[in-house]
C-alpha atoms as a PDB file:
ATOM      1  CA  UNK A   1     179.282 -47.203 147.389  1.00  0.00           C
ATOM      2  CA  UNK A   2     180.429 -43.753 148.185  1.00  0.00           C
ATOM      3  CA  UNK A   3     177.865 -40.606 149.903  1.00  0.00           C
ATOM      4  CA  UNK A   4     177.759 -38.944 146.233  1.00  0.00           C
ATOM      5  CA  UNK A   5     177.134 -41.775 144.276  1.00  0.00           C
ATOM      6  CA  UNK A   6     174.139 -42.802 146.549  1.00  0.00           C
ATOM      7  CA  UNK A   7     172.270 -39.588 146.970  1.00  0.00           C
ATOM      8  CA  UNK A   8     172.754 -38.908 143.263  1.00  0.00           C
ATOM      9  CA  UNK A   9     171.324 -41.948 142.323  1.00  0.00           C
ATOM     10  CA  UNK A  10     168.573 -41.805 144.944  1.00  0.00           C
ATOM     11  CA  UNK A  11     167.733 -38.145 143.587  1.00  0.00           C
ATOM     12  CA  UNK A  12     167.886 -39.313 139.658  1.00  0.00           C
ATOM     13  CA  UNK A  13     165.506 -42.466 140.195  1.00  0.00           C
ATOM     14  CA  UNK A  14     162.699 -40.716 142.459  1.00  0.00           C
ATOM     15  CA  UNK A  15     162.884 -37.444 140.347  1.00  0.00           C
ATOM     16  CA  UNK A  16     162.151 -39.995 137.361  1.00  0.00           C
ATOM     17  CA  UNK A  17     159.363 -41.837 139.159  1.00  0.00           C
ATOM     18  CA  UNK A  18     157.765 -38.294 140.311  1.00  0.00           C
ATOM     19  CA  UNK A  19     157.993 -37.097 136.718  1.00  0.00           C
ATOM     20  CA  UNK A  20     156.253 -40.730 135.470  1.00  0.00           C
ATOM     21  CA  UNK A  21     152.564 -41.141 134.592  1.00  0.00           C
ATOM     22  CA  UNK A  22     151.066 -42.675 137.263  1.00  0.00           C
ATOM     23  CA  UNK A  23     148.814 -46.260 137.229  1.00  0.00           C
ATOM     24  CA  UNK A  24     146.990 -48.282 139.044  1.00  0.00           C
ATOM     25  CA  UNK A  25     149.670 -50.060 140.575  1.00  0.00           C
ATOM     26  CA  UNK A  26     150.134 -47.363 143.015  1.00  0.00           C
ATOM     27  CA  UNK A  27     146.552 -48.216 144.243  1.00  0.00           C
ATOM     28  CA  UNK A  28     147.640 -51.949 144.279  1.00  0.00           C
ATOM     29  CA  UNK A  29     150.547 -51.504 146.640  1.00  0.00           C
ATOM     30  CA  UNK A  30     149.010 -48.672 148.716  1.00  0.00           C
ATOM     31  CA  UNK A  31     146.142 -51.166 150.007  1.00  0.00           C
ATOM     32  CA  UNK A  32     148.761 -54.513 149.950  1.00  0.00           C
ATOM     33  CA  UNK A  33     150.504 -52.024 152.800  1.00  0.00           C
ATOM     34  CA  UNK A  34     146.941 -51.103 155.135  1.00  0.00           C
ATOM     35  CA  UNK A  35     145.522 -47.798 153.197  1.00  0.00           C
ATOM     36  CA  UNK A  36     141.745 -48.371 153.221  1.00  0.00           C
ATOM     37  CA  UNK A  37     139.870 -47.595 149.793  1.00  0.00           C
ATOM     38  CA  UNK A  38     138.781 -44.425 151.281  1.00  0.00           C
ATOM     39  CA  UNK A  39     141.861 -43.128 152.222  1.00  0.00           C
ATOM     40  CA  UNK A  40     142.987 -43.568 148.555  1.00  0.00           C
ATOM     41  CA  UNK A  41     139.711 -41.998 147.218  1.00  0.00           C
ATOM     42  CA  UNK A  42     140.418 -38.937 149.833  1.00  0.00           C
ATOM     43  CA  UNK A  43     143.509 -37.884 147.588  1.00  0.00           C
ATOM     44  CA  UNK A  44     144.884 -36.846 144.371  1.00  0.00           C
ATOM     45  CA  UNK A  45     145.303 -39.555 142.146  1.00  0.00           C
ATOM     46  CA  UNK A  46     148.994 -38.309 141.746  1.00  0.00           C
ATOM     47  CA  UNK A  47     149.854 -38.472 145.615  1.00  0.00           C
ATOM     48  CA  UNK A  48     150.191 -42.187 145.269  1.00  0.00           C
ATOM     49  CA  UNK A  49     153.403 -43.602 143.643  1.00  0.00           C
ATOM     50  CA  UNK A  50     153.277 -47.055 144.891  1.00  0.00           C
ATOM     51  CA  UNK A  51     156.391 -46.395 147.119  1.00  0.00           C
ATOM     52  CA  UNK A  52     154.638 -47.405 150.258  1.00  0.00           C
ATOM     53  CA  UNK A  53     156.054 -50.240 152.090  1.00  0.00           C
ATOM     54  CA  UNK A  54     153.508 -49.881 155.476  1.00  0.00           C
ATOM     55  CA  UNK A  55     151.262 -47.499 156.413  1.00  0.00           C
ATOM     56  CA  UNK A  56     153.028 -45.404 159.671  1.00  0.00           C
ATOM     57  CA  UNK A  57     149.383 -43.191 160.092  1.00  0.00           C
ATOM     58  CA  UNK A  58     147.901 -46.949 161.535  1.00  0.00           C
ATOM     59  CA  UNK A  59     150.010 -46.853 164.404  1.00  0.00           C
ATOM     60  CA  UNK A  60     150.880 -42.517 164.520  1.00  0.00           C
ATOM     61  CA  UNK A  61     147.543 -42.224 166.613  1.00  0.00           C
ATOM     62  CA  UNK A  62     147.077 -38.492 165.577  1.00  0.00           C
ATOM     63  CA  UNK A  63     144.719 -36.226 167.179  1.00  0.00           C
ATOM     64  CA  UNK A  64     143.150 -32.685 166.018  1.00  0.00           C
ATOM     65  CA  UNK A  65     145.447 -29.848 166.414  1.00  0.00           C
ATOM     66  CA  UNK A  66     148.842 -32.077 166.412  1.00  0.00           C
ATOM     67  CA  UNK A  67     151.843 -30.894 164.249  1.00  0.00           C
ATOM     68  CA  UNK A  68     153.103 -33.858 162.336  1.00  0.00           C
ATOM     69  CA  UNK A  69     156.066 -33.993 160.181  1.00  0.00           C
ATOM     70  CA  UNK A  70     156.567 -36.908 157.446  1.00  0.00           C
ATOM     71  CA  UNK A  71     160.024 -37.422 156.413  1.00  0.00           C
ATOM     72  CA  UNK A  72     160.460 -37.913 152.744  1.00  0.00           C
ATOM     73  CA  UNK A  73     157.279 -36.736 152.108  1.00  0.00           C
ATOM     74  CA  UNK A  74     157.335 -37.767 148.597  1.00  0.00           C
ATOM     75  CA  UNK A  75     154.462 -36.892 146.200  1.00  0.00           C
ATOM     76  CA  UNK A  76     151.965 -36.085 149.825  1.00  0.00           C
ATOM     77  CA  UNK A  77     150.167 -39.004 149.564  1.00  0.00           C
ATOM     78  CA  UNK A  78     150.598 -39.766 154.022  1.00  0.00           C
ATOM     79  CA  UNK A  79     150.984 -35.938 154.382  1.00  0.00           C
ATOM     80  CA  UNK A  80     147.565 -34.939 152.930  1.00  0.00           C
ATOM     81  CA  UNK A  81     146.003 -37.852 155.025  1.00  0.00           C
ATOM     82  CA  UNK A  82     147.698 -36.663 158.006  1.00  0.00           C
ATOM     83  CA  UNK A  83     146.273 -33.076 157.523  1.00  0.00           C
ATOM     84  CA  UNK A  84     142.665 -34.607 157.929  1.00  0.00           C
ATOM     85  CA  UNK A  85     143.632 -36.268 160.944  1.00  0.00           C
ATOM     86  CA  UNK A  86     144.775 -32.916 162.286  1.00  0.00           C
ATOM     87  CA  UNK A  87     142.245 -30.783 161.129  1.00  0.00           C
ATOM     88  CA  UNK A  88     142.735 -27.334 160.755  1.00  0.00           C
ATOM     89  CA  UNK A  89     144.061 -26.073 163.936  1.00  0.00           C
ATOM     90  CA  UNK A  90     146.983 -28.430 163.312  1.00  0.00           C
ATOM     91  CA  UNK A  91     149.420 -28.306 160.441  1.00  0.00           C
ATOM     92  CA  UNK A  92     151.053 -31.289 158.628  1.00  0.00           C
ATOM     93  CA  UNK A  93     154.313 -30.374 157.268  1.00  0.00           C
ATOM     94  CA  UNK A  94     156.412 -32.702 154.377  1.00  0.00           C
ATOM     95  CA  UNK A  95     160.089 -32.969 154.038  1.00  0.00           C
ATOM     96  CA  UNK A  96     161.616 -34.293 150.777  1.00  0.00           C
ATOM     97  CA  UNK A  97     165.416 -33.652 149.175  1.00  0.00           C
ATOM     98  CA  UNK A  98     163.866 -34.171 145.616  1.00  0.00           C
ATOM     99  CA  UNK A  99     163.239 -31.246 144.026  1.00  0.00           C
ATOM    100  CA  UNK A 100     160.752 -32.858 141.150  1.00  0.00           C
ATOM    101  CA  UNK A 101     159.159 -34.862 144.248  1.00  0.00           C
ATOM    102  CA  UNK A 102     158.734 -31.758 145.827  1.00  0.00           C
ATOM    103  CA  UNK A 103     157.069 -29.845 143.102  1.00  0.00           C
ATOM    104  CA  UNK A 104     154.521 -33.135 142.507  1.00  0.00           C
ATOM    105  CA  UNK A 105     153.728 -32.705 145.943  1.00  0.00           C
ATOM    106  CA  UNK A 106     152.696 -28.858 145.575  1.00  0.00           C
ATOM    107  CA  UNK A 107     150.339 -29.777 142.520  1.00  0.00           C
ATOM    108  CA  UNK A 108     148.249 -32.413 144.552  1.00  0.00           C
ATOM    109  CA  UNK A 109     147.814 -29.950 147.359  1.00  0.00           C
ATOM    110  CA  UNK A 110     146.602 -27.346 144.923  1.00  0.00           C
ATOM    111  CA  UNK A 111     143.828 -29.741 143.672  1.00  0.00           C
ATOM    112  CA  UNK A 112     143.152 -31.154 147.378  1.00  0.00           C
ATOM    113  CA  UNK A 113     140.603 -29.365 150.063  1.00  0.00           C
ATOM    114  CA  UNK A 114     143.393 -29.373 152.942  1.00  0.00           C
ATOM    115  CA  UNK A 115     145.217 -26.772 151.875  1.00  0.00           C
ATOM    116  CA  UNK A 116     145.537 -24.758 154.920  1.00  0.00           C
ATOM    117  CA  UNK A 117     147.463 -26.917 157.253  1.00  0.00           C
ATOM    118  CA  UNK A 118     150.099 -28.399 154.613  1.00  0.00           C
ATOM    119  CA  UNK A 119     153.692 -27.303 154.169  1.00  0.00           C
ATOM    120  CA  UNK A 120     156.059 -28.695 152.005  1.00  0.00           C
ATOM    121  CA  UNK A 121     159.831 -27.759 152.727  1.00  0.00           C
ATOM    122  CA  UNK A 122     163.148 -28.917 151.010  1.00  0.00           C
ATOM    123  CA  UNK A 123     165.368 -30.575 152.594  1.00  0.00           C
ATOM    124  CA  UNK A 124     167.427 -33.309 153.958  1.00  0.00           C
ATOM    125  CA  UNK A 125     166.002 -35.837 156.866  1.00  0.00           C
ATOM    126  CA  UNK A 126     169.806 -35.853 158.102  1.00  0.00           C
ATOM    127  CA  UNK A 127     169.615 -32.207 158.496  1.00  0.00           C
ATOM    128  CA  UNK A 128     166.055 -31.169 159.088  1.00  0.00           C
ATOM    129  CA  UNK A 129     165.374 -27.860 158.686  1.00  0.00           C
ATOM    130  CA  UNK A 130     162.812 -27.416 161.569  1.00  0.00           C
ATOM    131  CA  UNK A 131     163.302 -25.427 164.846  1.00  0.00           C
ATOM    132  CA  UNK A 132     163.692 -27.903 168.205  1.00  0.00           C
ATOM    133  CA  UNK A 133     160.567 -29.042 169.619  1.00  0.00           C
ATOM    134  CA  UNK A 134     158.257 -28.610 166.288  1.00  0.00           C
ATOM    135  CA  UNK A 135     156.532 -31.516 165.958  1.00  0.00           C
ATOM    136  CA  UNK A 136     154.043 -33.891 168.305  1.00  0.00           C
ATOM    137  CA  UNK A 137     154.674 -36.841 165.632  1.00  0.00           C
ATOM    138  CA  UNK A 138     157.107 -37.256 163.308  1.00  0.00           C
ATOM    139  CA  UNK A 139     156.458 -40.150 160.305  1.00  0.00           C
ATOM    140  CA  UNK A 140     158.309 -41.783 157.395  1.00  0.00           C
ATOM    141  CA  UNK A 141     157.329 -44.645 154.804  1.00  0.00           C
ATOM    142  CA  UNK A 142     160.041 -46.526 153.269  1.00  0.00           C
ATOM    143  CA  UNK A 143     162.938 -43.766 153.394  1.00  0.00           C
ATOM    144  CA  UNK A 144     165.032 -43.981 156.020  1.00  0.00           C
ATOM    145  CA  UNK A 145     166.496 -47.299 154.526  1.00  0.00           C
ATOM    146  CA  UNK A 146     167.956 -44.838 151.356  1.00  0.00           C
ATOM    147  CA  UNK A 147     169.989 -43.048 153.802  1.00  0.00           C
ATOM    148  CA  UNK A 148     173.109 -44.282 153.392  1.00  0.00           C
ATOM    149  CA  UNK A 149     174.510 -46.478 156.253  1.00  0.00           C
ATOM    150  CA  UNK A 150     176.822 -44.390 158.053  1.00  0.00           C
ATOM    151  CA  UNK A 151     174.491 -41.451 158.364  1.00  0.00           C
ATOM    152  CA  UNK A 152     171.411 -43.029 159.239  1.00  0.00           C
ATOM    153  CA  UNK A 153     171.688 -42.407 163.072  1.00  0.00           C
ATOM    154  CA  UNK A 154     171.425 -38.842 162.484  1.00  0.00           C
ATOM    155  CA  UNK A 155     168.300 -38.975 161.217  1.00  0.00           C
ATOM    156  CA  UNK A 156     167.042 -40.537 164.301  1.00  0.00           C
ATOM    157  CA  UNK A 157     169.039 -37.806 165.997  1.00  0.00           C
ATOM    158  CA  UNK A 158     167.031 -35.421 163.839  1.00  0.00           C
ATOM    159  CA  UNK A 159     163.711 -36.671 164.747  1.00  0.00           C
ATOM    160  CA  UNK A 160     164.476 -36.340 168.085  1.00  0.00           C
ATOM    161  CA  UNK A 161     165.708 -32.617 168.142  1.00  0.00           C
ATOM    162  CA  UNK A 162     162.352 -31.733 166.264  1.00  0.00           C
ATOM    163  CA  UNK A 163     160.056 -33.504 168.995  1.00  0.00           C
ATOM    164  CA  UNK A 164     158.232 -32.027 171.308  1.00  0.00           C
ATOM    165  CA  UNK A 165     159.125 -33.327 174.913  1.00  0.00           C
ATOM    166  CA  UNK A 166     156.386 -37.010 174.948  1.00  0.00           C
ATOM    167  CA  UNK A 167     156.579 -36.514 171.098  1.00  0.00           C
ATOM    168  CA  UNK A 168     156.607 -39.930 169.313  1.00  0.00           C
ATOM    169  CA  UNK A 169     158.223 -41.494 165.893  1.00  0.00           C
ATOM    170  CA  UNK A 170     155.993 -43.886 163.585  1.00  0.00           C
ATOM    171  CA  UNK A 171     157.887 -45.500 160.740  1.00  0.00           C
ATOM    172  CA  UNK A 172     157.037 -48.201 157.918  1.00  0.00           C
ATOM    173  CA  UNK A 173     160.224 -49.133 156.843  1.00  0.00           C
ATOM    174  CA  UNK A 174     162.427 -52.375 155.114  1.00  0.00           C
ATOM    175  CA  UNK A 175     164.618 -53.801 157.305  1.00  0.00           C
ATOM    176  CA  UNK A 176     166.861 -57.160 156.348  1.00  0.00           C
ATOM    177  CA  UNK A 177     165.762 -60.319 157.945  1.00  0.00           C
ATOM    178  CA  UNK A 178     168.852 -61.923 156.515  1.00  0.00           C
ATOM    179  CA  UNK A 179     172.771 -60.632 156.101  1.00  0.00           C
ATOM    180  CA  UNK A 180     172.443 -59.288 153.196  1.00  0.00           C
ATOM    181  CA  UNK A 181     175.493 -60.761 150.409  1.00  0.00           C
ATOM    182  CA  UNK A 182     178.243 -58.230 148.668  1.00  0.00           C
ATOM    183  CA  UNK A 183     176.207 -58.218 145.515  1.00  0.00           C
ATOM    184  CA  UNK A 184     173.209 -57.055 146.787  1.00  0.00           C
ATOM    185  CA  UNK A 185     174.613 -54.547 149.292  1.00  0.00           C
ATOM    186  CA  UNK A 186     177.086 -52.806 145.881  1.00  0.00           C
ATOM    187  CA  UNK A 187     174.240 -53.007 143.375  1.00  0.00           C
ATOM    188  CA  UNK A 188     172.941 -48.813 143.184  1.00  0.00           C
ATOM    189  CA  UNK A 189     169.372 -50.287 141.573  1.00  0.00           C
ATOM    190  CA  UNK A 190     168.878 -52.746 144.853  1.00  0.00           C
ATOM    191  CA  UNK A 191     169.789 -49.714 146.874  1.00  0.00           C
ATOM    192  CA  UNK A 192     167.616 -47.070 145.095  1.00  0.00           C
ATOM    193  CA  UNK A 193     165.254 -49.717 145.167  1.00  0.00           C
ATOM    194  CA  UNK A 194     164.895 -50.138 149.059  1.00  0.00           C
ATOM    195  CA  UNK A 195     166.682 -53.123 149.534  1.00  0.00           C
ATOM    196  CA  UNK A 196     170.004 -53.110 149.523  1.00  0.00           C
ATOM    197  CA  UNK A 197     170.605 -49.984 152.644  1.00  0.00           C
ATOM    198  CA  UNK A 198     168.115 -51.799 154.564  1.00  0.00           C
ATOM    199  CA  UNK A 199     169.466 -51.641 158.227  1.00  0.00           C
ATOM    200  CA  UNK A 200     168.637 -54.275 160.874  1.00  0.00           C
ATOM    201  CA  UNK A 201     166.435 -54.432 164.215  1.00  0.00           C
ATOM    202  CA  UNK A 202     169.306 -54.236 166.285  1.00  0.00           C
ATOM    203  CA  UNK A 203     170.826 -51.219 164.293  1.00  0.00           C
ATOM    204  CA  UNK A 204     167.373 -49.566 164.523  1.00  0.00           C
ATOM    205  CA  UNK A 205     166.787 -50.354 167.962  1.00  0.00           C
ATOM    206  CA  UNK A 206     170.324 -49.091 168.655  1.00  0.00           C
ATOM    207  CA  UNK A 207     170.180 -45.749 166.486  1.00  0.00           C
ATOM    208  CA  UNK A 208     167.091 -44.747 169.186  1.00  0.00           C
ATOM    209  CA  UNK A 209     168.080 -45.861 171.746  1.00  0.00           C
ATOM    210  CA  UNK A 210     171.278 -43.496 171.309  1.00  0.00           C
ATOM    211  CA  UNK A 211     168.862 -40.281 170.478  1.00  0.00           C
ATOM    212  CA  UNK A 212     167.050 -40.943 173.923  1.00  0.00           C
ATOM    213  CA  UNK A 213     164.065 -42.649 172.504  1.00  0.00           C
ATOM    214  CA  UNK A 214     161.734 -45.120 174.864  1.00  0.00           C
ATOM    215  CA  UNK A 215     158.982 -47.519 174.613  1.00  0.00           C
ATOM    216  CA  UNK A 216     160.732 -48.763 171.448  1.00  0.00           C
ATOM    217  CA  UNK A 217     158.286 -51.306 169.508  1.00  0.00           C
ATOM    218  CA  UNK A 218     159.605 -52.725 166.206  1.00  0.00           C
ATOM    219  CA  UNK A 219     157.951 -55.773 165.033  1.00  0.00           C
ATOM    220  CA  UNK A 220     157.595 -57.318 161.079  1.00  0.00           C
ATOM    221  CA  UNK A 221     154.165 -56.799 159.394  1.00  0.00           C
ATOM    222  CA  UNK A 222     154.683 -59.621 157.193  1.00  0.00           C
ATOM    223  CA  UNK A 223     153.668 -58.189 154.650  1.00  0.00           C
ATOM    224  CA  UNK A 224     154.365 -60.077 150.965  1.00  0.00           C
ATOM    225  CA  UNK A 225     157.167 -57.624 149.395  1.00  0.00           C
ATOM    226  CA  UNK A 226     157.086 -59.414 146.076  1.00  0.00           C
ATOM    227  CA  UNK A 227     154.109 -57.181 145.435  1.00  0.00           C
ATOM    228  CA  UNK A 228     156.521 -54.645 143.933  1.00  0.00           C
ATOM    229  CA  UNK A 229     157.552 -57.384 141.465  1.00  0.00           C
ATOM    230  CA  UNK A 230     154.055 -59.483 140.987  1.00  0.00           C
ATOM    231  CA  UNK A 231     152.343 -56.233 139.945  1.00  0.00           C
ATOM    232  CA  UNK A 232     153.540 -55.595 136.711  1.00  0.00           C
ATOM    233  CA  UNK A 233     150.880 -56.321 134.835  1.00  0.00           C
ATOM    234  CA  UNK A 234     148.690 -53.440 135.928  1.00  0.00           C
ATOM    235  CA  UNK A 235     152.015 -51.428 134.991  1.00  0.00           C
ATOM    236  CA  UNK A 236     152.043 -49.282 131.616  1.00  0.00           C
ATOM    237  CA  UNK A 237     154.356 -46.692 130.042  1.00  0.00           C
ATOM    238  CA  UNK A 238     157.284 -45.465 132.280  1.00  0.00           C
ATOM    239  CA  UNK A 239     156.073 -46.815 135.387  1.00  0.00           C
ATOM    240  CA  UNK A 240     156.378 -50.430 133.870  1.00  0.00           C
ATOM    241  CA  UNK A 241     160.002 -49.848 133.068  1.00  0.00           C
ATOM    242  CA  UNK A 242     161.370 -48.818 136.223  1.00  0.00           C
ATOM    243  CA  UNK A 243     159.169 -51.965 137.941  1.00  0.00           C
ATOM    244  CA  UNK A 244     160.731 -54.444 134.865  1.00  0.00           C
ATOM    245  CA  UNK A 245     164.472 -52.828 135.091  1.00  0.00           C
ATOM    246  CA  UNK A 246     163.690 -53.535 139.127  1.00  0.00           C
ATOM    247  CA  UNK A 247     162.541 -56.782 138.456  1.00  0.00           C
ATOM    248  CA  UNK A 248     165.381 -58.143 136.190  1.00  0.00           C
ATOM    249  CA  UNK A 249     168.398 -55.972 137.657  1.00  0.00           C
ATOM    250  CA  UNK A 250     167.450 -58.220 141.211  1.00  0.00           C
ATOM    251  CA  UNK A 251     166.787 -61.641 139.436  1.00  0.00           C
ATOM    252  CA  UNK A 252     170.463 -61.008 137.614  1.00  0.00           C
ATOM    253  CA  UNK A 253     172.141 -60.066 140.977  1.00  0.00           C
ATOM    254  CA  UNK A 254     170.174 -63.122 143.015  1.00  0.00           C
ATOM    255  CA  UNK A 255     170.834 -65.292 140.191  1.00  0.00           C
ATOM    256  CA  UNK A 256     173.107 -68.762 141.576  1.00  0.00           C
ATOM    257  CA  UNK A 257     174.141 -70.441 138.591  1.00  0.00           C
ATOM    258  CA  UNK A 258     172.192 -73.691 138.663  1.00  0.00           C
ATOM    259  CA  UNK A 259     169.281 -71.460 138.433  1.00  0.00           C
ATOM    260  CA  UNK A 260     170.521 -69.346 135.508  1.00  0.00           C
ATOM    261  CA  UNK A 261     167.261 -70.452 133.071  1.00  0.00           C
ATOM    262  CA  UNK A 262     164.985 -68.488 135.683  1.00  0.00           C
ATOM    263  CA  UNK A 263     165.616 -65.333 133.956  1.00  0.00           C
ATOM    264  CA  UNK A 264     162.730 -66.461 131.685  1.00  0.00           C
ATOM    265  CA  UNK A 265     160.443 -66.157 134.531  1.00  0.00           C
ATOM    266  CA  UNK A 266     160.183 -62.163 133.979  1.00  0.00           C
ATOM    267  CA  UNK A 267     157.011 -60.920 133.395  1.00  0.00           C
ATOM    268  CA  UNK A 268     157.721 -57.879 131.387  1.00  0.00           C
ATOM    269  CA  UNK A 269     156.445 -57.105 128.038  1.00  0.00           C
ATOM    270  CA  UNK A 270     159.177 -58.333 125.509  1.00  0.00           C
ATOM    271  CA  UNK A 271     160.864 -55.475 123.398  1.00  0.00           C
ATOM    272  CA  UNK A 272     158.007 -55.855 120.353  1.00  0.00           C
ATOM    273  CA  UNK A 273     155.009 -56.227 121.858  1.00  0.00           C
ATOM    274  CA  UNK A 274     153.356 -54.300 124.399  1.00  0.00           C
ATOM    275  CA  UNK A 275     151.636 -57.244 125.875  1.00  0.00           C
ATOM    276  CA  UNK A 276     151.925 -57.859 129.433  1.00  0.00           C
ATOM    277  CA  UNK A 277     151.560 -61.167 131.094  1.00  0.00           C
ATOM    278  CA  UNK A 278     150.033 -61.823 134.341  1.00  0.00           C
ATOM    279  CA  UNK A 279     152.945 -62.408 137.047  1.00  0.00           C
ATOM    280  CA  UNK A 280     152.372 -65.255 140.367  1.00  0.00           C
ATOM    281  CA  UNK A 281     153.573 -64.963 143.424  1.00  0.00           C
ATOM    282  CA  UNK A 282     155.358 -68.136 142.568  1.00  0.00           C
ATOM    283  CA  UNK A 283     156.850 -66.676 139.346  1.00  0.00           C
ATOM    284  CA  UNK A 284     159.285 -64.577 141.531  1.00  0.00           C
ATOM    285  CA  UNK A 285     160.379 -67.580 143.707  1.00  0.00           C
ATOM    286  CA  UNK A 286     161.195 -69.062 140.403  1.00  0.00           C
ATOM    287  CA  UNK A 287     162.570 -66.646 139.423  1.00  0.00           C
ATOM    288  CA  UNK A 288     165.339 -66.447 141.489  1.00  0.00           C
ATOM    289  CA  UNK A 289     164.484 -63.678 143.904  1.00  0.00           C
ATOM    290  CA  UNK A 290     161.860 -63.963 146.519  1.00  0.00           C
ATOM    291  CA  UNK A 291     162.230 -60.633 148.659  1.00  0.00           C
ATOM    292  CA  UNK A 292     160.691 -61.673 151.361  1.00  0.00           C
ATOM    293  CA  UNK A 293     163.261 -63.715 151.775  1.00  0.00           C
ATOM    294  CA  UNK A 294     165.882 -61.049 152.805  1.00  0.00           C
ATOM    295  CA  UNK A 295     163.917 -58.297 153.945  1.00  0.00           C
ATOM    296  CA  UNK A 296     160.725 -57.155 155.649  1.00  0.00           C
ATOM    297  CA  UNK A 297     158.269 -54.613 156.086  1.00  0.00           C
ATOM    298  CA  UNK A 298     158.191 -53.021 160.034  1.00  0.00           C
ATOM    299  CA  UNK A 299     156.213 -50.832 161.788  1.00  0.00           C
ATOM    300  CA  UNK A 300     158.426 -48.882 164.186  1.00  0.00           C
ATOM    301  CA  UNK A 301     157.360 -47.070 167.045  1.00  0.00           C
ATOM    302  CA  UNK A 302     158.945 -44.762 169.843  1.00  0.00           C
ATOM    303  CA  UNK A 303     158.455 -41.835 171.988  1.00  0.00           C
ATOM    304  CA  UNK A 304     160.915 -39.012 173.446  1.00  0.00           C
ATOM    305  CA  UNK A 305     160.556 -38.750 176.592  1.00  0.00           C
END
C-alpha cells in the first residue's frame, strides 16, 4: 500500500468513528486495557472511543507541573487525564492529524473542569509541530502502529527532538508477535484497524535506539485483543458497524479454506433484525481469527538522555 492510500484511509475511518455516537463499548475496552472506573467517570463520556489498546499514563509516572504531550491525541480521553496529573502549573498538550478527531476533542474540553492546562494542535506525529525540548513526557495509545512502515522511525525521531534533556516516552501500542502473511499486511481495513502496520520489538527497539533513547523497556501486557471483536454486543448504531465490518473483513482475510463454514461464527446483527447476540471468547477462535494470535498489546518505555 502506497503513503496516500494509507493516510487517506486512516483519516476517513477515524473521522467516521469521531463523528459516531458513542456506547458503552468504549467503557468496556477502556478498563479491559488498565483505566480504573474513576478515571472513566473523571471524563466526558465522548473522550472515550474504545481505541485504547493499553493505558501509557500507568507507566508515564507524571508529576505536578510536567508538560506532557500525547501523540494522536484522539477524542482527549489520556490527555484530559494527564492534565489532572499535572495540575495547573503544568500543561497537557494533544496532537492529532484528524481534523473531525480534533474538533471532538475541543467539545469534551469545553464540558471538562481542566480547561486551563489543555491544548489541542493539528498535526502530524512525523512532523510535530512543537519547538525542541517542549515536553518532560511524551505519550501515545495505539497510533504509532498507523504510521506507515517506512516513516515510523521519524516519529521516534520526533519524540526525541521535543524532549526535554532526561525526558521520557510511554507508549501502549500493537506490535506483531508473529510475521504477519501478505493478506493481512495489503488489507487497508486490517491496517486502519491496528493490525496490519504493526511493527516488531526489534524494529521498535531499533527505531530508539537510533533517536538516542536509553533504558529501553518493552514487554507484552497480555492483554486479550479479541475484546475489540467479543464486544459487539454492547455495540449499537454506527459504532456496531465499523466493529462488525472489522470483525468479518479479518475472519474473510484469516479465513484457510477447510475452515470456510466459520464465517457463521459472526456475531453481528443480521441485515433484518436489530438483534444482537452475545459473542465468546471462543466464538472468535472459531471463527477463524484469534488476534492474539498475531499481535500484542506493549507497554513501551524510554528516556532521552
Amino acid at each position: 500500500m502506497d503513503l496516500e492510500t494509507i493516510y487517506q484511509s486512516v483519516q476517513s475511518r477515524y473521522g467516521s468513528i469521531a463523528r459516531a455516537k458513542n456506547s458503552q463499548y468504549s467503557n468496556t475496552v477502556a478498563r479491559a486495557f488498565g483505566y480504573s472506573q474513576e478515571e472513566l467517570d473523571s471524563v466526558p463520556k465522548d473522550a472515550k472511543l474504545g481505541l485504547s489498546c493499553g493505558n501509557p499514563l500507568a507507566i508515564a509516572s507524571l508529576r505536578p507541573g510536567e508538560t506532557v504531550v500525547d501523540l494522536g491525541s484522539g477524542a482527549g480521553f489520556d490527555v484530559l487525564l494527564a492534565a489532572k496529573q499535572i495540575g495547573k502549573s503544568g500543561c497537557a498538550i494533544g496532537i492529532d492529524m484528524n481534523k473531525d478527531m480534533l474538533s471532538l476533542a475541543r467539545r469534551n474540553l469545553a464540558k471538562s473542569l481542566e480547561t486551563n492546562n489543555v491544548i489541542f494542535k493539528e498535526g502530524n506525529i512525523t512532523s510535530i509541530p512543537l519547538e525542541d525540548e517542549t515536553a518532560n513526557c511524551v505519550i501515545s495509545n495505539c497510533v504509532i502502529n498507523l504510521v506507515p512502515e517506512t516513516e515510523k522511525a521519524s516519529v521516534f525521531v520526533e519524540i526525541s527532538r521535543i524532549l526535554k534533556p532526561g525526558g521520557r516516552v510511554a507508549i501502549s501500542d500493537i506490535l506483531a508477535k508473529n510475521t504477519l502473511p501478505t493478506s493481512i499486511k495489503e488489507d487497508i481495513t486490517m491496517y486502519t484497524g491496528c493490525i496490519a502496520g504493526a511493527g516488531t520489538i526489534e524494529e521498535y527497539t531499533r527505531y530508539l535506539k537510533e533517536a538516542g533513547f536509553l533504558d529501553i523497556v518493552i514487554v507484552d501486557t497480555k492483554s486479550d485483543l479479541n475484546i475489540y471483536i467479543n464486544s459487539t454486543d454492547l455495540l449499537d448504531g454506527s459504532a456496531a458497524t465499523r466493529c462488525c465490518t472489522k470483525q468479518t473483513e479479518a475472519v474473510d482475510t484469516l479465513l484457510t479454506p477447510e475452515s470456510e463454514s466459520a464465517k457463521s461464527a459472526s456475531c453481528c446483527p443480521t441485515p433484518d433484525t436489530k438483534e444482537k447476540k452475545t459473542c465468546q471468547s471462543k466464538s472468535a477462535k472459531s471463527g477463524g481469527i484469534d488476534l492474539n494470535d498475531w499481535v500484542g498489546s506493549f507497554k513501551i518505555f524510554a528516556v532521552k538522555p
